[in-house]
Protein backbone atom coordinates (compact mmCIF):
# COMPACT_ATOMS: atom_id res chain seq x y z
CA UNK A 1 -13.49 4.29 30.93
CA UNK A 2 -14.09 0.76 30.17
CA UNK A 3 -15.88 -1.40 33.17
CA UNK A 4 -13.88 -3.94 34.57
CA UNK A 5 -15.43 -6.95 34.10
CA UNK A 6 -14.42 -9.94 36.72
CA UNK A 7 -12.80 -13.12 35.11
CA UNK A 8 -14.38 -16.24 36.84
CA UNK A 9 -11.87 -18.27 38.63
CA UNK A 10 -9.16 -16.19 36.37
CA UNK A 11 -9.92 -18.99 33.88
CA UNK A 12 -10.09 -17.27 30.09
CA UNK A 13 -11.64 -14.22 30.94
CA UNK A 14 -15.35 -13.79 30.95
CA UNK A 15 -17.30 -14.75 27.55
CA UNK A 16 -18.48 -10.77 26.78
CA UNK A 17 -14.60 -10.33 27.09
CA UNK A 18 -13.54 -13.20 24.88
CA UNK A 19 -16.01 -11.85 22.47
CA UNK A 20 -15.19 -8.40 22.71
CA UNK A 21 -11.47 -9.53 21.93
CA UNK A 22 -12.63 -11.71 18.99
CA UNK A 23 -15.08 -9.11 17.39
CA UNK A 24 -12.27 -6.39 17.13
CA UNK A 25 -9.97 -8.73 16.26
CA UNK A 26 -12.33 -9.79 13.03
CA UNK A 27 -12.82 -6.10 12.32
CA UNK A 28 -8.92 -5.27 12.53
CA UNK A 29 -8.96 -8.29 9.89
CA UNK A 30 -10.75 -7.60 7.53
CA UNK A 31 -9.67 -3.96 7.69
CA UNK A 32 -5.77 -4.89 7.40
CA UNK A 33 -6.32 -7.10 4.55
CA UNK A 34 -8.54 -4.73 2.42
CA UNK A 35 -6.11 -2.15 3.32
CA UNK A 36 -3.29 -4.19 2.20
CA UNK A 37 -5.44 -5.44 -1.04
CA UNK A 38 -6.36 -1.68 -1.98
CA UNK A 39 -2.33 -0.30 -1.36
CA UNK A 40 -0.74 -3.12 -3.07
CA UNK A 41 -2.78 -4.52 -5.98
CA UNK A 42 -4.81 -1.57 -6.39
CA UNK A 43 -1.93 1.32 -6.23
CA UNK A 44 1.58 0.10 -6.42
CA UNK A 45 0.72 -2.60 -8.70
CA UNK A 46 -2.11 -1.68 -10.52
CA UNK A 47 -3.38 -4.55 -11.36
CA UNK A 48 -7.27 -3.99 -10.70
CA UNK A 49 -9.19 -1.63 -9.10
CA UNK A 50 -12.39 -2.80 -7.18
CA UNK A 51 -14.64 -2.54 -9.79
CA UNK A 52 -13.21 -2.84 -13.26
CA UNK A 53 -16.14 -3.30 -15.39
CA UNK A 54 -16.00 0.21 -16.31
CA UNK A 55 -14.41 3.28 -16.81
CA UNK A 56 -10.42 3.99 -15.11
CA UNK A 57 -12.50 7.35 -13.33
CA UNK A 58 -15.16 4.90 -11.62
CA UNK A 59 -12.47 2.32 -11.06
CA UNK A 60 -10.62 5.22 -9.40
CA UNK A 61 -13.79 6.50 -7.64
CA UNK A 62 -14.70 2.65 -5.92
CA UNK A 63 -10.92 1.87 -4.88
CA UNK A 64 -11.00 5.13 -2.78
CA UNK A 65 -14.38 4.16 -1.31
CA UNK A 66 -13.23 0.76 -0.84
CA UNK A 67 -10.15 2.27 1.09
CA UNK A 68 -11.90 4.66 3.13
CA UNK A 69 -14.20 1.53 4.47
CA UNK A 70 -10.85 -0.73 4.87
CA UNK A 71 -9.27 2.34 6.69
CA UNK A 72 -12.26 2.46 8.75
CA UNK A 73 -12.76 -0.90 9.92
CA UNK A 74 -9.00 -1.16 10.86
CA UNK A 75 -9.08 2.20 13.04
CA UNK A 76 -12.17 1.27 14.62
CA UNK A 77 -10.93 -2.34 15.46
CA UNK A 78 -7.99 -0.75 17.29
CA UNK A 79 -10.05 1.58 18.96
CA UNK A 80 -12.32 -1.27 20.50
CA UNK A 81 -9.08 -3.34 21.51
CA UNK A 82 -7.98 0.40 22.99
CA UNK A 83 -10.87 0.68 24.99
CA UNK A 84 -11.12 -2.94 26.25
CA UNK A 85 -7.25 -3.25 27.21
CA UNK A 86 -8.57 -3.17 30.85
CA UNK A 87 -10.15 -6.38 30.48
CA UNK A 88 -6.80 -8.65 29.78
CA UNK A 89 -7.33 -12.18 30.47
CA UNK A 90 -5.07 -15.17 29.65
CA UNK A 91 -4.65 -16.19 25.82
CA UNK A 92 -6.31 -12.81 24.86
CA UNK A 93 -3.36 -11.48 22.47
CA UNK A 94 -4.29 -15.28 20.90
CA UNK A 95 -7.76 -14.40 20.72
CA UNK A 96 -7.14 -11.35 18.87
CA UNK A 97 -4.68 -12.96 16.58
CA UNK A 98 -7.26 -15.08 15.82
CA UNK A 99 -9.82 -12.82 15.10
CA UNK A 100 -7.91 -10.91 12.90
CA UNK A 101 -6.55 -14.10 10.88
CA UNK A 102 -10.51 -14.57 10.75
CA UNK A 103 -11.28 -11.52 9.77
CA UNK A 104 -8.75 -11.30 7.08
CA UNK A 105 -9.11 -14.83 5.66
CA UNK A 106 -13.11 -14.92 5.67
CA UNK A 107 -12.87 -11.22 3.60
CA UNK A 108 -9.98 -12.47 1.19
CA UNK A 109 -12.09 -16.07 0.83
CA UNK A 110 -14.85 -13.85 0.02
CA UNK A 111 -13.63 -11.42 -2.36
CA UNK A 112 -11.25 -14.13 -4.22
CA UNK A 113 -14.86 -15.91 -4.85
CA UNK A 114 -17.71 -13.49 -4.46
CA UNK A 115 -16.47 -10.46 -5.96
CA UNK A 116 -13.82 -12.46 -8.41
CA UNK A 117 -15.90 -15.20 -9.66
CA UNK A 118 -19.51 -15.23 -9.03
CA UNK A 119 -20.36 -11.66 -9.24
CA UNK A 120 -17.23 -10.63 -11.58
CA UNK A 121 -16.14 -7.20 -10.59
CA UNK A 122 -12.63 -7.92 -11.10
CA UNK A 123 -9.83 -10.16 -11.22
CA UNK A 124 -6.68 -10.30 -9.41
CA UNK A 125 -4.68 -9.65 -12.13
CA UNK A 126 -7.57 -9.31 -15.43
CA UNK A 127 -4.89 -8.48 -17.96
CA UNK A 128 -2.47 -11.96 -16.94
CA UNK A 129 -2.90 -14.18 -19.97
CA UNK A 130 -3.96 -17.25 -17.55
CA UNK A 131 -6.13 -16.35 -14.12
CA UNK A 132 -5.84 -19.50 -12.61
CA UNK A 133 -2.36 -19.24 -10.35
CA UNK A 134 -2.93 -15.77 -9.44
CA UNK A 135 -6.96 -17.70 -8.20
CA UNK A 136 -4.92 -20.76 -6.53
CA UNK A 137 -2.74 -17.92 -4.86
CA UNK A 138 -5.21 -15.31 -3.54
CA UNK A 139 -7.59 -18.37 -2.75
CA UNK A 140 -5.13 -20.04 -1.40
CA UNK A 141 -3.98 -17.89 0.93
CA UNK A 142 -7.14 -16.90 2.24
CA UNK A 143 -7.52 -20.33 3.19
CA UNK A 144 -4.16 -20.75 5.07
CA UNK A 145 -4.88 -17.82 6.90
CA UNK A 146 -8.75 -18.54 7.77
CA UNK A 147 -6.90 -22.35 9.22
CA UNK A 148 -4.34 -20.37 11.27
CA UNK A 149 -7.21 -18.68 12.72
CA UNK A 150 -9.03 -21.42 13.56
CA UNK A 151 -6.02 -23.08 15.42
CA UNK A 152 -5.16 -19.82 17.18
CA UNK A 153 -9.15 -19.49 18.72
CA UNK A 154 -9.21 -22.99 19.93
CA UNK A 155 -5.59 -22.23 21.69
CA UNK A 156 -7.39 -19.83 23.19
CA UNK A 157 -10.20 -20.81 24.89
CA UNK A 158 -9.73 -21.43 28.26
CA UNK A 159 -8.82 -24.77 29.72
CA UNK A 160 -11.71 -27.66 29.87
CA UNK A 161 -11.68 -28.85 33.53
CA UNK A 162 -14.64 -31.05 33.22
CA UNK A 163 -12.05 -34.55 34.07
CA UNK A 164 -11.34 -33.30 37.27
């Protein structure tokens, strides 16, 4: 069982709890958005797998790795929010919102440049005759969503009361 810890004041919940939320909210991220990458682009559309610089049988091999980890990180996430859903505090569902736009945007923003660009392992979509909007798009996104989280964690920390 998880061990209560007391929320000073009942003002935001105690920092190891706004952390806790945050962490597991990062890890459901980047687990539901390399989940989502791998089902999407990788099997129903086929349009890369995670490492295309060789043969289909390796490509094959890395995209079920690569969805094994992403499978992974989600379940654990949701196990940690599980086992800390005795510590609720106000603006938590906010703070795990935000962690998981975090999450999500941070791994998108780094496998749209990272793994696209610098290092090369694949493209979005390597057989499209011009990369560029399918870049602007995955890039793109990632950024709106890494914002959105952003704006969610600052509506959730708890109220300044420093004026008064």
């Amino acid at each position: 069982m998880a061990q209560q810890t007391a929320t000073p004041g009942g003002q935001g919940g105690a920092p190891a709890d706004r952390r806790r939320t945050l962490w597991s909210g990062v890890v459901i991220g980047i687990g539901l958005v390399g989940t989502l990458d791998e089902v999407v682009l990788h099997q129903l559309l086929h349009w890369h797998h995670l490492y295309d610089r060789s043969t289909a049988a390796i490509g094959l091999v890395s995209d079920g790795l690569f969805h094994i980890v992403s499978t992974a990180l989600l379940v654990w996430g949701v196990y940690r929010v599980w086992v800390d859903r005795g510590h609720p505090y106000p603006r938590w569902v906010r703070r795990l919102a935000a962690g998981i736009c975090l999450g999500g945007g941070a791994f998108n923003l780094y496998d749209g440049t990272i793994q696209h660009k610098v290092l090369r392992l694949h493209q979005v979509r390597p057989d499209a005759a011009n990369w560029l909007p399918y870049d602007i798009a995955f890039i793109g996104m990632a950024i709106i969503i890494l914002l959105v989280g952003v704006v969610l964690l600052r509506a959730s920390s708890p109220p300044d009361h420093a004026e008064g």
